[in-house]
N, C-alpha and C. Protein backbone atom coordinates (compact mmCIF):
# COMPACT_ATOMS: atom_id res chain seq x y z
N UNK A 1 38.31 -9.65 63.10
CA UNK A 1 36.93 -9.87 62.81
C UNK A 1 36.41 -8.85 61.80
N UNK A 2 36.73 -7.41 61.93
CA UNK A 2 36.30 -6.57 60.93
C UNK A 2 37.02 -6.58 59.52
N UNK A 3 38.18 -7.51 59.35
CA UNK A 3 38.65 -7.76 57.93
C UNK A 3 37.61 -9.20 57.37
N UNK A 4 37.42 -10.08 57.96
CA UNK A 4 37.06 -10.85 58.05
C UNK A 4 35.09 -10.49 57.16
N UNK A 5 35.36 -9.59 57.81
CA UNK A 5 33.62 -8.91 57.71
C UNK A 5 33.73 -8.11 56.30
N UNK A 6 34.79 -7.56 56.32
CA UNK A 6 34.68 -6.46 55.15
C UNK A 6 35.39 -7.32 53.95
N UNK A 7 35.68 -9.10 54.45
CA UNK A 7 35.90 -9.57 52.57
C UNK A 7 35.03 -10.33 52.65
N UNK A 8 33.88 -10.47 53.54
CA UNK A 8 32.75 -10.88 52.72
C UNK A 8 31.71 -10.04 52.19
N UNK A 9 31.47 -9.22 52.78
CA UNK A 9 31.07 -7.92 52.31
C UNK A 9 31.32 -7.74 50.88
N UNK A 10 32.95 -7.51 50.53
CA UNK A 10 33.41 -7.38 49.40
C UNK A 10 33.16 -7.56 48.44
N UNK A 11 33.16 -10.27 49.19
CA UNK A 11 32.79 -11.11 47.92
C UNK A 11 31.59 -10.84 47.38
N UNK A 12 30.58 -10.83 48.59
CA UNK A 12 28.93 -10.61 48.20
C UNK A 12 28.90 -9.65 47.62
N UNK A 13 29.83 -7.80 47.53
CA UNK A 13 29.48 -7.11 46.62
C UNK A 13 30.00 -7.66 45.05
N UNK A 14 31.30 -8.44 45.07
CA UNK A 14 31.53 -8.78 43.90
C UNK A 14 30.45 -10.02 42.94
N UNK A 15 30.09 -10.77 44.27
CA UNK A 15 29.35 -11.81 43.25
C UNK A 15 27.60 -10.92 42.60
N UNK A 16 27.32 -10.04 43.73
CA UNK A 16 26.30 -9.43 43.01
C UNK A 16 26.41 -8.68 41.66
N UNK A 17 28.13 -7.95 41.83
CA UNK A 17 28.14 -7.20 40.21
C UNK A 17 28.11 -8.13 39.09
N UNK A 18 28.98 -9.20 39.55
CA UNK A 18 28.91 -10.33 38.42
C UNK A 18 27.27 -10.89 37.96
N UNK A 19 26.28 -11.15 39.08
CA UNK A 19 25.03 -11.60 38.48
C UNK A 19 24.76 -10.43 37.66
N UNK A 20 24.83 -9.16 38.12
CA UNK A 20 24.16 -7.92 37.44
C UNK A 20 24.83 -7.89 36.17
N UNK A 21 26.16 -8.28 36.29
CA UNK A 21 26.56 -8.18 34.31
C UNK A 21 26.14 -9.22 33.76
N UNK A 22 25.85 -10.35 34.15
CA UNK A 22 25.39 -11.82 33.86
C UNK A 22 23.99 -11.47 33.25
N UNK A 23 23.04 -10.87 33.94
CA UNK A 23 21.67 -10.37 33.72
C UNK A 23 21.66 -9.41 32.66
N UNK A 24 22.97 -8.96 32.92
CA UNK A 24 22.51 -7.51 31.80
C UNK A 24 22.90 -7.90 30.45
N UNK A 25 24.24 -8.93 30.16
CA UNK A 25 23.98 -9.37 28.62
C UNK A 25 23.21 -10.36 28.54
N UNK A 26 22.25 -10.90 29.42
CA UNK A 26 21.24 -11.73 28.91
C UNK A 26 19.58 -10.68 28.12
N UNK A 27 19.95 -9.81 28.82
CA UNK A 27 18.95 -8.41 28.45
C UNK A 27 19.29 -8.25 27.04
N UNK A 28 20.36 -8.13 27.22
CA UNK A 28 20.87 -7.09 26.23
C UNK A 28 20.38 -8.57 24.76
N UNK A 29 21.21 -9.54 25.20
CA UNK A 29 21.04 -10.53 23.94
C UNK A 29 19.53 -10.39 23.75
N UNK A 30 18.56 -11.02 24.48
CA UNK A 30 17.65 -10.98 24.45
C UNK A 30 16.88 -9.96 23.56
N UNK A 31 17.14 -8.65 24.07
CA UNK A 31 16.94 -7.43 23.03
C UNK A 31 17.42 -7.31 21.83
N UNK A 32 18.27 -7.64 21.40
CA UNK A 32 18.69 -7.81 20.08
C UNK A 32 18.13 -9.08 19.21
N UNK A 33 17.33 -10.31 20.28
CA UNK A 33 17.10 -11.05 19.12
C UNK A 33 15.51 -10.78 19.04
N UNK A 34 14.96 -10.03 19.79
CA UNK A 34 13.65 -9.02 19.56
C UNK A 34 13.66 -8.06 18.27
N UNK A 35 14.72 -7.72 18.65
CA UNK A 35 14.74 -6.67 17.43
C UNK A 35 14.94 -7.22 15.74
N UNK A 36 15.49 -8.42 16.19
CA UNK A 36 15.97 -9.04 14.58
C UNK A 36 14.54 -9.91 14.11
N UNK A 37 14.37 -10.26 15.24
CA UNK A 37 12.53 -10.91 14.68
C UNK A 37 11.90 -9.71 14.40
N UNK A 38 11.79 -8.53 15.04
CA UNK A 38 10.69 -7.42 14.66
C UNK A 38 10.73 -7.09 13.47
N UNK A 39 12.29 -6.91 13.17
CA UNK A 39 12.81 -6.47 11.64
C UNK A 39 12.23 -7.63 10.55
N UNK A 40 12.53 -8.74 10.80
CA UNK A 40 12.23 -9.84 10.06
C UNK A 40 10.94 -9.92 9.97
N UNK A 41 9.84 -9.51 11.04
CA UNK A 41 8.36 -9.40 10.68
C UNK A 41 8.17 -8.35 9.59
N UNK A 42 8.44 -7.31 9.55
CA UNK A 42 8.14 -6.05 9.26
C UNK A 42 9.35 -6.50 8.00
N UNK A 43 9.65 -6.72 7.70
CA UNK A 43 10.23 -6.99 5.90
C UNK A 43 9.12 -8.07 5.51
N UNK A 44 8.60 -9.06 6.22
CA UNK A 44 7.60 -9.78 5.30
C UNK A 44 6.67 -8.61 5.07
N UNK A 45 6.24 -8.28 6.60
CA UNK A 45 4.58 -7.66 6.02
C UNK A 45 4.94 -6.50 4.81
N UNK A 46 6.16 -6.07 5.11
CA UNK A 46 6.57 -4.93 3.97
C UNK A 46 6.16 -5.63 2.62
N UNK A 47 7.04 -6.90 2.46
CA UNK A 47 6.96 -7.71 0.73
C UNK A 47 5.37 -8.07 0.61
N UNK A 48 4.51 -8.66 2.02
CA UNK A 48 3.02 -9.11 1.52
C UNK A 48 2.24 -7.56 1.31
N UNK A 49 2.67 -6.46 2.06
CA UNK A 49 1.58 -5.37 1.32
C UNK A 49 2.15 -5.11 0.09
N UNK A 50 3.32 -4.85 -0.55
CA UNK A 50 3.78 -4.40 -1.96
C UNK A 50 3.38 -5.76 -2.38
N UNK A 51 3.25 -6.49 -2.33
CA UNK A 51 2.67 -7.85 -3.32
C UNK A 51 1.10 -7.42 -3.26
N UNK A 52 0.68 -6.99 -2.09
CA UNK A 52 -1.26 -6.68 -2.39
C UNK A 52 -1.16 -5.97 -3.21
N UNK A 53 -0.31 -4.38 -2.90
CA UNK A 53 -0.69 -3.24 -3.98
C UNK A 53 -0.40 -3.36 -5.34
N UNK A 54 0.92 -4.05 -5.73
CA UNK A 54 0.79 -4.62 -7.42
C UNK A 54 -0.21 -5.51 -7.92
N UNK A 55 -0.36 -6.65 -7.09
CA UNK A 55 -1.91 -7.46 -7.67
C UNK A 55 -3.05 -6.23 -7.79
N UNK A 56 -3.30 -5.56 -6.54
CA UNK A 56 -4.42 -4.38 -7.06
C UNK A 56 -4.23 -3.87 -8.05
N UNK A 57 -3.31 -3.42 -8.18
CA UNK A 57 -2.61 -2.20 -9.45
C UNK A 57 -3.16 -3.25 -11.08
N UNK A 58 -2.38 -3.97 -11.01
CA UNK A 58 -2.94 -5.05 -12.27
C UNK A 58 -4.39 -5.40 -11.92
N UNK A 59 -4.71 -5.36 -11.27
CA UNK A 59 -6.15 -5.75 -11.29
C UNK A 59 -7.42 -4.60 -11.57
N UNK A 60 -6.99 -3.08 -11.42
CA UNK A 60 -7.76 -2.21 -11.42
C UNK A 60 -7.12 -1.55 -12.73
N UNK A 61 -5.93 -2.20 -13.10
CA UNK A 61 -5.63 -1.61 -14.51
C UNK A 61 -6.42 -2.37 -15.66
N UNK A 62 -6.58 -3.75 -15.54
CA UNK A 62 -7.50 -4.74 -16.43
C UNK A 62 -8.73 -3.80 -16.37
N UNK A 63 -9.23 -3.74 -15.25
CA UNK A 63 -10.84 -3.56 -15.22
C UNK A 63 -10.92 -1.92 -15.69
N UNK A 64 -10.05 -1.04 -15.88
CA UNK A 64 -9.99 0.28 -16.55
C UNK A 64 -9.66 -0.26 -18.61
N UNK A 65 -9.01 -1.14 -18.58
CA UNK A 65 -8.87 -1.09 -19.67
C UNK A 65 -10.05 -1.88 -20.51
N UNK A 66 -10.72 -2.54 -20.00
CA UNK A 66 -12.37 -3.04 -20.24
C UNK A 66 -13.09 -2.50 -20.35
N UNK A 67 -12.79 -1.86 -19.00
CA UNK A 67 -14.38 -0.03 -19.17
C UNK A 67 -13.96 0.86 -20.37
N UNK A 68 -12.63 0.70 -20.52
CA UNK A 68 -12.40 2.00 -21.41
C UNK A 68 -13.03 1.22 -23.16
N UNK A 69 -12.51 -0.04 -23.09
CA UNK A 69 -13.05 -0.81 -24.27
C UNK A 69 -14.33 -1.26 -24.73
N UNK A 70 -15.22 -0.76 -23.67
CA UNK A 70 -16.87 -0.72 -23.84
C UNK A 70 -16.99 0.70 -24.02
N UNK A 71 -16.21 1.28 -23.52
CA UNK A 71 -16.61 2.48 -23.59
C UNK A 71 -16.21 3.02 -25.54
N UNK A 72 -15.16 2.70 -25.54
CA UNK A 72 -14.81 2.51 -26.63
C UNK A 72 -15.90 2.24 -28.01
N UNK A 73 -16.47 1.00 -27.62
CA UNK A 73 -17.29 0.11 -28.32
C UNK A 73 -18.52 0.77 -28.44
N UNK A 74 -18.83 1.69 -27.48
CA UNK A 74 -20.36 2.30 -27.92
C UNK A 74 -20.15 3.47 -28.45
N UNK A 75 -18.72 4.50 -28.30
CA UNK A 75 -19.00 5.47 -29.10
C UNK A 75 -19.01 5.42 -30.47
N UNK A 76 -18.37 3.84 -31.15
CA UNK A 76 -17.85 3.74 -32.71
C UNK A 76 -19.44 3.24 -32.86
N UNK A 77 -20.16 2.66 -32.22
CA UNK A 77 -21.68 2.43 -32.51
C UNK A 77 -22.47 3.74 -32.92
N UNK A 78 -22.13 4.42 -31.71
CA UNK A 78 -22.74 5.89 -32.13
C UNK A 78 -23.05 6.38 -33.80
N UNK A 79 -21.41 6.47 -33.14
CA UNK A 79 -20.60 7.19 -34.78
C UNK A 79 -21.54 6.84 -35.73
N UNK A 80 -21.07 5.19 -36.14
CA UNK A 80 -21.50 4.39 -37.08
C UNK A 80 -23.25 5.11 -37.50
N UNK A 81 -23.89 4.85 -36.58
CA UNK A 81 -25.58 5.63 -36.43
C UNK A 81 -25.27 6.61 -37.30
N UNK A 82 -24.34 7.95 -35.98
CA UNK A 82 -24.67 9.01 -37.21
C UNK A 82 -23.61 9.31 -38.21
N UNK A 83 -23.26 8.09 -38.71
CA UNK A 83 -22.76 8.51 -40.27
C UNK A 83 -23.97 8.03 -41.05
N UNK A 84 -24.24 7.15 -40.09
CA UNK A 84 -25.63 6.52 -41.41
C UNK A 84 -26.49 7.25 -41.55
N UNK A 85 -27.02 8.62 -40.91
CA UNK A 85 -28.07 9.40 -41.17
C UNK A 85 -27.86 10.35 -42.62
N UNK A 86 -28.22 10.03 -43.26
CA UNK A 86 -27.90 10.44 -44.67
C UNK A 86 -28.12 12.41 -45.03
N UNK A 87 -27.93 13.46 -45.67
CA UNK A 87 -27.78 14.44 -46.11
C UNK A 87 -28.93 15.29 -45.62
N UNK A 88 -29.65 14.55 -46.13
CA UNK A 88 -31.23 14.99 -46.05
C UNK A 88 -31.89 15.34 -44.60
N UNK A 89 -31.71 14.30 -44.43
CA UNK A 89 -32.24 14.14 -42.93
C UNK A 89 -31.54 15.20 -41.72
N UNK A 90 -30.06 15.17 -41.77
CA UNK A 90 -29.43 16.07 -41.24
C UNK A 90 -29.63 17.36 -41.79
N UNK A 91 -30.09 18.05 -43.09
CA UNK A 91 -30.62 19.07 -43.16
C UNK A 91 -31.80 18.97 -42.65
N UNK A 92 -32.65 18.37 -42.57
CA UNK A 92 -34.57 18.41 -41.91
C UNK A 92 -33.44 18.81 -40.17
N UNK A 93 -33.09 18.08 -39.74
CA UNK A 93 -32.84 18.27 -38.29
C UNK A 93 -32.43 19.96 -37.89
N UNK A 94 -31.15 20.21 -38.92
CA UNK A 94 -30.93 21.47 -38.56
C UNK A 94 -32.08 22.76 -38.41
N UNK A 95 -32.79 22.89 -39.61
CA UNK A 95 -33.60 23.23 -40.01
C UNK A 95 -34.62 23.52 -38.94
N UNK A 96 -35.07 22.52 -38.59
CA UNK A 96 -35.81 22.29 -37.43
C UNK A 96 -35.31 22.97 -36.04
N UNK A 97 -33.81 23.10 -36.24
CA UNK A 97 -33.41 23.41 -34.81
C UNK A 97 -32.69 24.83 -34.97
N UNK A 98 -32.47 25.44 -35.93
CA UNK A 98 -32.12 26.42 -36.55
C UNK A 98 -32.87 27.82 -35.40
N UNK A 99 -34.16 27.58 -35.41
CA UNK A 99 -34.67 28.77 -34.62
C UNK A 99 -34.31 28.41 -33.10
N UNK A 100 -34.28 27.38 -33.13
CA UNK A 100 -33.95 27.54 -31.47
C UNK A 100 -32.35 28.06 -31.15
N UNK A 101 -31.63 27.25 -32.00
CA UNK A 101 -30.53 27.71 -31.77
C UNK A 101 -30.29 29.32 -32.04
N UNK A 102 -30.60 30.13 -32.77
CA UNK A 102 -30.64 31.39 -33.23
C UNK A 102 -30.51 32.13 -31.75
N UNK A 103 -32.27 31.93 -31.30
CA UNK A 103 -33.06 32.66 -30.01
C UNK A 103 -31.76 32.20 -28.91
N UNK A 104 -30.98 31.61 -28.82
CA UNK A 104 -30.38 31.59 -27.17
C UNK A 104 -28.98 32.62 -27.60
């Protein structure tokens, strides 16, 4: 009776190790195809933020090279002004400003 007892004992310890390895590469698979989706998320969101930051990049490079081209556009206006102020006039100005500039 006590052999009898100690191979079922045995079987029941053997069929439990078997569920427990049964369970444990279902874990285990399981975990690995977690991990290959996580990876696979995280390479898109990787490619959709480097796709935001180059569209920004071109987009804040246009709008610098516009500002810089107005900006551009009013100093040759300037210019233009004071080349047109003729000899004369730019002597009356100095002239005029001559003492102030002196006194500081």
């Amino acid at each position: 009776m006590e052999d009898d007892l100690l191979a079922r004992v045995l079987s029941a310890e053997k069929e439990i190790q078997a569920y427990l390895d049964t369970e444990r590469t279902k874990v285990l698979e399981w975990l690995e195809r977690k991990r290959q989706e996580a990876e696979a998320e995280f390479g898109e969101e990787e490619h959709r933020l480097r796709e935001e930051v180059r569209l920004s990049s071109e987009s804040s490079r246009a709008a610098a090279i516009t500002e810089a081209g107005k900006i551009i556009d009013t100093a040759e206006q300037r210019a233009a002004i004071l080349l047109s102020i003729g000899d004369d006039t730019l002597k009356e100005i100095v002239m005029k400003r001559i003492g102030l500039i002196l006194m500081e």
